[in-house]
N, C-alpha and C. Protein backbone atom coordinates (compact mmCIF):
# COMPACT_ATOMS: atom_id res chain seq x y z
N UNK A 1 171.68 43.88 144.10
CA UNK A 1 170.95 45.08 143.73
C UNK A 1 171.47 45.56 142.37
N UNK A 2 170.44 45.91 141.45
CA UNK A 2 171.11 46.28 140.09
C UNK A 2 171.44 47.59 140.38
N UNK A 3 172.32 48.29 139.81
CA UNK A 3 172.65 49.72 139.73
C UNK A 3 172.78 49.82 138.19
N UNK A 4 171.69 50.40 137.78
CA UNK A 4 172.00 51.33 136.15
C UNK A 4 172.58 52.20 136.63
N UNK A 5 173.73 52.62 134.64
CA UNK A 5 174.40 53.47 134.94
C UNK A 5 174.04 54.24 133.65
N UNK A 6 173.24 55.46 133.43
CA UNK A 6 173.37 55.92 132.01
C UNK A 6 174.56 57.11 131.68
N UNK A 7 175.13 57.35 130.87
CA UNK A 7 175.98 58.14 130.69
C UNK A 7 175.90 58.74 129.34
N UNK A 8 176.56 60.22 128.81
CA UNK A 8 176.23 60.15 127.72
C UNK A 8 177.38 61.55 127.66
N UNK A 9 177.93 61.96 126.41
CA UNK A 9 178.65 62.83 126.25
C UNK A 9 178.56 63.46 125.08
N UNK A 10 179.42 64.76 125.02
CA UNK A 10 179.07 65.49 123.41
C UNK A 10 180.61 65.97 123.38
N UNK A 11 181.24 65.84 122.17
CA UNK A 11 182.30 66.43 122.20
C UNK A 11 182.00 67.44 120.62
N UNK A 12 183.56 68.28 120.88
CA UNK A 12 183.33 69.29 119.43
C UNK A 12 184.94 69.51 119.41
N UNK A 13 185.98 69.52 118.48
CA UNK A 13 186.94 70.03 117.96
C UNK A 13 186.97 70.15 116.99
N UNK A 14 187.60 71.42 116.60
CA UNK A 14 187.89 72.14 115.20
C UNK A 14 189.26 72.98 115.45
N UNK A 15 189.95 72.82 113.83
CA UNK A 15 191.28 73.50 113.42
C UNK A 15 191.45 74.23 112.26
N UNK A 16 191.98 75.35 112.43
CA UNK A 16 192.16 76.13 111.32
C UNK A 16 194.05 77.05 111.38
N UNK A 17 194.46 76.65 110.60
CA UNK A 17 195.33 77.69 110.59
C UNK A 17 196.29 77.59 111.89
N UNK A 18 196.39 76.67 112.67
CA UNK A 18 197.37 76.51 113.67
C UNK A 18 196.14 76.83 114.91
N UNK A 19 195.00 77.32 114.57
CA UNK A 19 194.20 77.75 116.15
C UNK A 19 193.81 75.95 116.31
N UNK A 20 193.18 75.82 117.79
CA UNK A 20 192.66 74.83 117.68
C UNK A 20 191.76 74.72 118.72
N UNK A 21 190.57 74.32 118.82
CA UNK A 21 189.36 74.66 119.37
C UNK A 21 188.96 73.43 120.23
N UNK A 22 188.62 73.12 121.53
CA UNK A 22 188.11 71.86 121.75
C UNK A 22 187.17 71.90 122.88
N UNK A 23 186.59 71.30 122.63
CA UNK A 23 185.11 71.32 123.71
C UNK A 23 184.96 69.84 124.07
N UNK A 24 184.12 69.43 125.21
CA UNK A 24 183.92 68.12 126.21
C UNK A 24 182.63 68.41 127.07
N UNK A 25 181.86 67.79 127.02
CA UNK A 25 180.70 68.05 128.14
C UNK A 25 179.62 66.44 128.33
N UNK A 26 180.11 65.87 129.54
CA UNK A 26 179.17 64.69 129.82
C UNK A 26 178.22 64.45 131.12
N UNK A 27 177.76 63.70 130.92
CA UNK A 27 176.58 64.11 132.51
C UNK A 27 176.50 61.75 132.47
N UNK A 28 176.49 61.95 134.12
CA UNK A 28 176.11 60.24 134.40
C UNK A 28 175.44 60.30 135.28
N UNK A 29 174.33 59.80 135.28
CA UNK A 29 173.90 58.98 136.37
C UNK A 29 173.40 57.78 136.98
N UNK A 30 173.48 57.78 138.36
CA UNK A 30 173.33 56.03 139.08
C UNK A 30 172.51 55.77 139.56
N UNK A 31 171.92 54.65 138.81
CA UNK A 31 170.73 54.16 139.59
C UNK A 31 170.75 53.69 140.99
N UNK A 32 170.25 53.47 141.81
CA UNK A 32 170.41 53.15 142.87
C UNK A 32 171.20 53.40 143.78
N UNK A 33 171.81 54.60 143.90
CA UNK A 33 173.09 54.95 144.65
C UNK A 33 172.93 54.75 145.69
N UNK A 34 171.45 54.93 146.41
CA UNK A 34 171.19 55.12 147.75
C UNK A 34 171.47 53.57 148.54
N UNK A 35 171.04 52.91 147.60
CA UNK A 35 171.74 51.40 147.46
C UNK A 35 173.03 50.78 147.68
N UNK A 36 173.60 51.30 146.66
CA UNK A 36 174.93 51.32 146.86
C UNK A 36 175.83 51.89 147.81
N UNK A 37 175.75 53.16 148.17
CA UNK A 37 175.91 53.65 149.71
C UNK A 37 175.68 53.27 150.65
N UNK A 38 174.07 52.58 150.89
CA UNK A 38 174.43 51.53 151.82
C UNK A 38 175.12 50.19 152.05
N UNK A 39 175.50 49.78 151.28
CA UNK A 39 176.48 48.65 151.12
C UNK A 39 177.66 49.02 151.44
N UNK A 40 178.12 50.65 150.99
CA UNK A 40 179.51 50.74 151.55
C UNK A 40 179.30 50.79 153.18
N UNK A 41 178.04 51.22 153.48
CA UNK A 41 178.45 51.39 154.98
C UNK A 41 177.93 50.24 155.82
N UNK A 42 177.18 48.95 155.08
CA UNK A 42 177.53 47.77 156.09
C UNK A 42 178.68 47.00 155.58
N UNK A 43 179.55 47.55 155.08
CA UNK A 43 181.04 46.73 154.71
C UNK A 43 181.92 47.76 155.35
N UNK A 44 181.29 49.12 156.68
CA UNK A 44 182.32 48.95 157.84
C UNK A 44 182.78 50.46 156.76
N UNK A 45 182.65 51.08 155.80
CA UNK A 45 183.08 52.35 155.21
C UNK A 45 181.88 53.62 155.62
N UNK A 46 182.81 54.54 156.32
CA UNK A 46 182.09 55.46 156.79
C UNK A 46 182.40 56.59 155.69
N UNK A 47 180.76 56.99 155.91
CA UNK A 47 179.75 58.30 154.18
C UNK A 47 180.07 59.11 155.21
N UNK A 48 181.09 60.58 155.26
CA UNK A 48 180.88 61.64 155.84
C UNK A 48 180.74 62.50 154.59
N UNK A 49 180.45 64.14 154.76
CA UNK A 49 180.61 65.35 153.72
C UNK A 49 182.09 65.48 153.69
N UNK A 50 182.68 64.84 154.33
CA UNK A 50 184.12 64.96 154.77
C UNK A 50 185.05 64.36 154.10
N UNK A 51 184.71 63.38 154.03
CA UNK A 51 185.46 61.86 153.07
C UNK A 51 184.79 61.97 151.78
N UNK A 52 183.92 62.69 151.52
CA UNK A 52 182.89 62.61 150.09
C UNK A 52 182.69 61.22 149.89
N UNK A 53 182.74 59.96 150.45
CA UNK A 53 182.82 58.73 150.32
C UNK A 53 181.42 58.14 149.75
N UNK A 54 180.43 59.35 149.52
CA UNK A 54 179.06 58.84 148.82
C UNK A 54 179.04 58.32 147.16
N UNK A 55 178.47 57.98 146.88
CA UNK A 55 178.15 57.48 145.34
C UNK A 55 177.20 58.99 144.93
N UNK A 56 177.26 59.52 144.06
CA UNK A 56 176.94 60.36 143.93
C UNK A 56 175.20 59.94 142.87
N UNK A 57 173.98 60.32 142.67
CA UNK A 57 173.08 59.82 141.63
C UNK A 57 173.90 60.37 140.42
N UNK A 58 173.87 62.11 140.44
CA UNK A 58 174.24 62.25 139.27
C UNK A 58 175.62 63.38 139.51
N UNK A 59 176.33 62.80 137.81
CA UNK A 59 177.46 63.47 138.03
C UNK A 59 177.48 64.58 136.58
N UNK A 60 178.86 65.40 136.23
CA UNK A 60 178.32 66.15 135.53
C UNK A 60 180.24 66.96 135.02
N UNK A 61 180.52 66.75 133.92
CA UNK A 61 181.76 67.90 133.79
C UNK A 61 181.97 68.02 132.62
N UNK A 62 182.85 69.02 132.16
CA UNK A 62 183.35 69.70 130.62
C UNK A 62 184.31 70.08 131.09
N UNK A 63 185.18 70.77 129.48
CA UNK A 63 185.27 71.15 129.94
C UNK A 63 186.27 71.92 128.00
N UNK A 64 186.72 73.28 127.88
CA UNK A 64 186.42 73.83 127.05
C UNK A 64 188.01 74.69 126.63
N UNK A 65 188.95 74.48 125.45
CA UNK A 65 190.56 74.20 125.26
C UNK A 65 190.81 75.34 123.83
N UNK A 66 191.55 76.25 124.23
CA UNK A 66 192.12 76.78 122.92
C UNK A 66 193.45 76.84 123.10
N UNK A 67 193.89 76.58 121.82
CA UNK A 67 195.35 76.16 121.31
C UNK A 67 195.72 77.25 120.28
N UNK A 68 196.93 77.43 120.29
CA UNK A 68 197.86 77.88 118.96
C UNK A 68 198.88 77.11 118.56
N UNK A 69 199.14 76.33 117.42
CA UNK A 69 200.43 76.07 117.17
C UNK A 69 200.79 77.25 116.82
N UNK A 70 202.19 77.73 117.12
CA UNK A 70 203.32 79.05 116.81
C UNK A 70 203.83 78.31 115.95
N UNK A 71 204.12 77.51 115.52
CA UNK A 71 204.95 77.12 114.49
C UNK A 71 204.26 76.49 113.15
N UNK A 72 203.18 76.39 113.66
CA UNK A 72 202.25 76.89 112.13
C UNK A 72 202.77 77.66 111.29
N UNK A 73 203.31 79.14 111.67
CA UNK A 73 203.59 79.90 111.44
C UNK A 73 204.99 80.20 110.02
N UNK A 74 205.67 78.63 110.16
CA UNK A 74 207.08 78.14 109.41
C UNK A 74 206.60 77.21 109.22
N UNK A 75 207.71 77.16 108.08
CA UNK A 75 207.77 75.60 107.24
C UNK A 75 208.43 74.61 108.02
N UNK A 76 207.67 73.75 109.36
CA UNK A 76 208.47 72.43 109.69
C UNK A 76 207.04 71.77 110.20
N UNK A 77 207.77 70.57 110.85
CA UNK A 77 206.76 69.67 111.27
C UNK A 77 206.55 69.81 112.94
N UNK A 78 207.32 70.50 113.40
CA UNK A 78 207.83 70.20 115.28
C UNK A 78 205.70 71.30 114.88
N UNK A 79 205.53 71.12 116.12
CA UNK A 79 204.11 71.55 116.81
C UNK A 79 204.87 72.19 118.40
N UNK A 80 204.13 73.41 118.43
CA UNK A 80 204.47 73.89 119.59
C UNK A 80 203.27 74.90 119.99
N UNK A 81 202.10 74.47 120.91
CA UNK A 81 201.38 75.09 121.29
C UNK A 81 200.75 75.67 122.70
N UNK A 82 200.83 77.05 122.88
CA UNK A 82 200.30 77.31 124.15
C UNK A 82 198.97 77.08 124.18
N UNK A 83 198.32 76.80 125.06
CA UNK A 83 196.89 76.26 125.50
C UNK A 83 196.49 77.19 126.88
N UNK A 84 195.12 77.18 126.61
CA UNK A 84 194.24 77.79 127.73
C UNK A 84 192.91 77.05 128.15
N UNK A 85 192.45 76.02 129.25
CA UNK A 85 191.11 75.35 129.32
C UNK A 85 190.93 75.84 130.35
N UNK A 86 189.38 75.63 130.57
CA UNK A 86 188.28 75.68 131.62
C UNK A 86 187.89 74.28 131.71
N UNK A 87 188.12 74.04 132.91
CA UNK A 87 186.77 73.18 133.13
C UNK A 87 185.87 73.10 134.65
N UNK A 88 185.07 72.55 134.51
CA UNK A 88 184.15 72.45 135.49
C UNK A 88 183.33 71.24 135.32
N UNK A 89 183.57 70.37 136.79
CA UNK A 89 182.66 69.22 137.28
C UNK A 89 182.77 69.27 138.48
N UNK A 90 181.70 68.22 138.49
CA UNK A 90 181.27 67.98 140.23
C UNK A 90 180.43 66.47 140.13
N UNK A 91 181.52 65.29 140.78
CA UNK A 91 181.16 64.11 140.77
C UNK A 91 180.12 63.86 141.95
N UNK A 92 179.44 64.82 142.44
CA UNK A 92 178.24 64.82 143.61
C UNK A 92 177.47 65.85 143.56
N UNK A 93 177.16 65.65 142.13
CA UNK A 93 175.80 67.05 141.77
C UNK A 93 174.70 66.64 142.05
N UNK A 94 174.15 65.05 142.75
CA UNK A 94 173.06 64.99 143.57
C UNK A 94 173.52 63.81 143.71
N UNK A 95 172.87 63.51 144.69
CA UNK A 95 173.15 62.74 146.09
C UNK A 95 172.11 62.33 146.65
N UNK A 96 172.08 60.74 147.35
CA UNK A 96 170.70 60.35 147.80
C UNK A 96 170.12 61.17 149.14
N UNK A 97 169.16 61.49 149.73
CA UNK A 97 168.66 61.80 150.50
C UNK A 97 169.51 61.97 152.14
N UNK A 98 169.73 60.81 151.50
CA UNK A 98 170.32 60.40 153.38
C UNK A 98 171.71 60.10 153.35
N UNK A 99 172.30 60.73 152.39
CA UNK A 99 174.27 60.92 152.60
C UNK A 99 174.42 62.39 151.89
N UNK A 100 175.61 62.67 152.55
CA UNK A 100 175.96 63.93 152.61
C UNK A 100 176.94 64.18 151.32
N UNK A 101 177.13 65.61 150.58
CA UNK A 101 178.21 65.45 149.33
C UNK A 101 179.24 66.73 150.20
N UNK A 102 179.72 65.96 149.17
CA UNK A 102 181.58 67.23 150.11
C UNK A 102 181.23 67.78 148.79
N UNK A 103 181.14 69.23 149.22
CA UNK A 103 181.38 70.42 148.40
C UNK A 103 183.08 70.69 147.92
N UNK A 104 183.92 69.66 147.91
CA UNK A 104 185.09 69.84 147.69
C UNK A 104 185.37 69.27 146.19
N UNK A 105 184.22 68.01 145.84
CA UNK A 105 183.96 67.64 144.55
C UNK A 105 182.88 68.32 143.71
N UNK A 106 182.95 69.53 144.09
CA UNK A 106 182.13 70.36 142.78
C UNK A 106 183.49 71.28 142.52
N UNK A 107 184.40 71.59 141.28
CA UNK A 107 185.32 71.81 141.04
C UNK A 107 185.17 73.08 139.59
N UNK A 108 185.94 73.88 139.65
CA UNK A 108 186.39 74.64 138.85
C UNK A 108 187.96 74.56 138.63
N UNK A 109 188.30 74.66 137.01
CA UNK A 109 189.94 74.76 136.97
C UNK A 109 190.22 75.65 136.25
N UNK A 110 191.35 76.40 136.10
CA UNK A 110 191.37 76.58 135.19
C UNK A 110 192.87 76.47 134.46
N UNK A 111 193.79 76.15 133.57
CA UNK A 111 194.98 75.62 133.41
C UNK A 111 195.30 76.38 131.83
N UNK A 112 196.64 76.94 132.16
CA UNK A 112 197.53 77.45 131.53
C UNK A 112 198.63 76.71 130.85
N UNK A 113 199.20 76.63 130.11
CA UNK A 113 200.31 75.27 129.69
C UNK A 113 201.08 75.35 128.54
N UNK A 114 201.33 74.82 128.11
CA UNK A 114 202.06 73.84 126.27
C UNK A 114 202.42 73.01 126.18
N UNK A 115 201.97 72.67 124.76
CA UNK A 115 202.30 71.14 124.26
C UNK A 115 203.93 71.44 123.11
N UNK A 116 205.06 70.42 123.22
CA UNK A 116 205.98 70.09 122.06
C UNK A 116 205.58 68.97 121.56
N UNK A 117 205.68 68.75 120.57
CA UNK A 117 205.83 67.43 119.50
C UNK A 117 207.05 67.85 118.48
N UNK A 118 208.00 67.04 119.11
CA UNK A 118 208.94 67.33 118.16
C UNK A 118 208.75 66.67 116.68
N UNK A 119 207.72 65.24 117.15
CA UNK A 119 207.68 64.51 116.23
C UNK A 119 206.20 63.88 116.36
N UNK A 120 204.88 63.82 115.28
CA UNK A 120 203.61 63.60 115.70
C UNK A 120 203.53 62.34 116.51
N UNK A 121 204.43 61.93 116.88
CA UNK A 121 203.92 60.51 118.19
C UNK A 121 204.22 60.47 119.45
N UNK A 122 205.33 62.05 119.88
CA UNK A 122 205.76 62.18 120.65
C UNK A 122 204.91 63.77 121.35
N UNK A 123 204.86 64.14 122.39
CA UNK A 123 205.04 64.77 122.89
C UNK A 123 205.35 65.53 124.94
N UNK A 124 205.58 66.36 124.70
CA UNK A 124 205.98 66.81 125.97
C UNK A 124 205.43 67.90 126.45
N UNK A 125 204.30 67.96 127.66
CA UNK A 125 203.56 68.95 128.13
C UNK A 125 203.76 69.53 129.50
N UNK A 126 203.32 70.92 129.59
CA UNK A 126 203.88 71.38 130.93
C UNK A 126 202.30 72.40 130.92
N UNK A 127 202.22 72.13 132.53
CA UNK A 127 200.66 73.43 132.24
C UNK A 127 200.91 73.32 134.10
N UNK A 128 199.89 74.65 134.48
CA UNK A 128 199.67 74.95 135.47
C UNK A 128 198.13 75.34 135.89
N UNK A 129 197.56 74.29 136.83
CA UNK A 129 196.24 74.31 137.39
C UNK A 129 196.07 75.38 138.37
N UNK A 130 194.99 76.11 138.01
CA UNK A 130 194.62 77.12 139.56
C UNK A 130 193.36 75.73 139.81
N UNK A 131 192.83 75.21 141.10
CA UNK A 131 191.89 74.50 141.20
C UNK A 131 190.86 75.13 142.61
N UNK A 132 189.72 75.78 141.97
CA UNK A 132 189.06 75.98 142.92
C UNK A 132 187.92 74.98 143.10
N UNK A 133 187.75 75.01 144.54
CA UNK A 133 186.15 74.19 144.34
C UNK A 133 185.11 75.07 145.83
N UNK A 134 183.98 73.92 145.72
CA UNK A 134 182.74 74.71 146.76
C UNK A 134 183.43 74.64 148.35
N UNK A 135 184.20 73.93 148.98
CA UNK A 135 184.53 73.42 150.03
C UNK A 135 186.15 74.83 150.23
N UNK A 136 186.64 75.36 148.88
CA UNK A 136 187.55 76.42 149.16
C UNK A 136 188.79 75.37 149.89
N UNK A 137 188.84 74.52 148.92
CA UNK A 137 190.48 73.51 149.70
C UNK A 137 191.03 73.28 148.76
N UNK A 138 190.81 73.74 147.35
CA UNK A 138 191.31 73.33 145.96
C UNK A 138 193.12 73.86 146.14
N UNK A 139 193.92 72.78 145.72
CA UNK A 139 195.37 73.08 146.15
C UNK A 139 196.07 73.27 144.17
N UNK A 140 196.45 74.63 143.90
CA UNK A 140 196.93 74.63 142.82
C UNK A 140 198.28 74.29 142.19
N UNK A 141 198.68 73.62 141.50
CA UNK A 141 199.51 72.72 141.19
C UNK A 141 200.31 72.64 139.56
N UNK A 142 201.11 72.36 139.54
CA UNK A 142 202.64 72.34 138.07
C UNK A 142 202.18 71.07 137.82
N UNK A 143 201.96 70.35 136.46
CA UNK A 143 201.75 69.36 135.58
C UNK A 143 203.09 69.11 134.57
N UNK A 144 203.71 68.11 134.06
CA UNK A 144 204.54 67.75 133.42
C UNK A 144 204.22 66.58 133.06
N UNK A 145 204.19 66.62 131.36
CA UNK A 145 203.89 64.59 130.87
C UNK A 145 204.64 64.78 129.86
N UNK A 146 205.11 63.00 129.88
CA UNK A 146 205.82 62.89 128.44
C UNK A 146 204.86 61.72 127.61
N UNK A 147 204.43 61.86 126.31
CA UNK A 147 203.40 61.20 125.74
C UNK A 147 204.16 60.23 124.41
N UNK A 148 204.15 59.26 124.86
CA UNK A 148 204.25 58.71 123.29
C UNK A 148 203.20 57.33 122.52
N UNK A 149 202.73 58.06 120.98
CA UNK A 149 202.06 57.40 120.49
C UNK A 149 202.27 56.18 119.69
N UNK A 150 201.95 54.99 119.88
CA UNK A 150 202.84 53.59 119.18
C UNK A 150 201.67 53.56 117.87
């Protein structure tokens, strides 16, 4: 069975002055999901609203980032910025007829944080997720990464 998949996205960032602006917003959808769902369930995988275990047709998220470097502010190179994003998706914004979507994958976040770069290839981030979603089971959670660019 063929399954098309079209997908498509828009992004936007802009910087001025140490602010820094960033936007994300893409939408996919699957051809034949209803298809594909059934295949998971004669290979013995059970589709509840429960397991969200459906293929979703179409999916959908962004999601929308402001930054400050503070150290814009002086003469060095280290980057040190607090950050604030939104986002919002939901990988089961429609669904075939005859399987059910867990309202637990339509999601709202919203995350608090900062980035160090002591040095532009390095950095070290810390942020904190509130995660709500439709199902009200969203568990909020402490983030920590260390990034390095070769």
């Amino acid at each position: 069975v063929a399954v098309p998949v079209t997908l498509w996205d828009v992004h936007a960032m802009a910087e001025y002055k140490g602010l820094e602006l960033r936007g994300l917003y893409t939408e996919a959808y699957v051809g034949n999901a209803d298809a594909v769902n059934q295949a998971q369930v004669t290979a013995g995988v059970a589709i509840t609203a429960a397991n969200g275990a459906s293929v979703g047709r179409k999916m959908f998220g962004g999601y929308g980032e402001v930054a400050f470097n503070v150290l814009s502010l002086r003469p060095t190179k280290h980057y040190l910025a607090p950050f604030v994003r939104y986002e919002r998706y939901d990988t089961q914004a429609d669904t075939p007829e005859s399987f059910s979507k867990n309202p637990a994958n339509s999601r709202v976040e919203y995350i608090l944080g900062v980035t160090y770069k002591p040095i532009p290839q390095v950095a070290v981030k810390t942020d904190y997720q509130w995660i709500r979603n439709q199902a009200r089971t969203g568990v909020n959670q402490w983030n920590a990464a260390l990034a390095f660019i070769f």
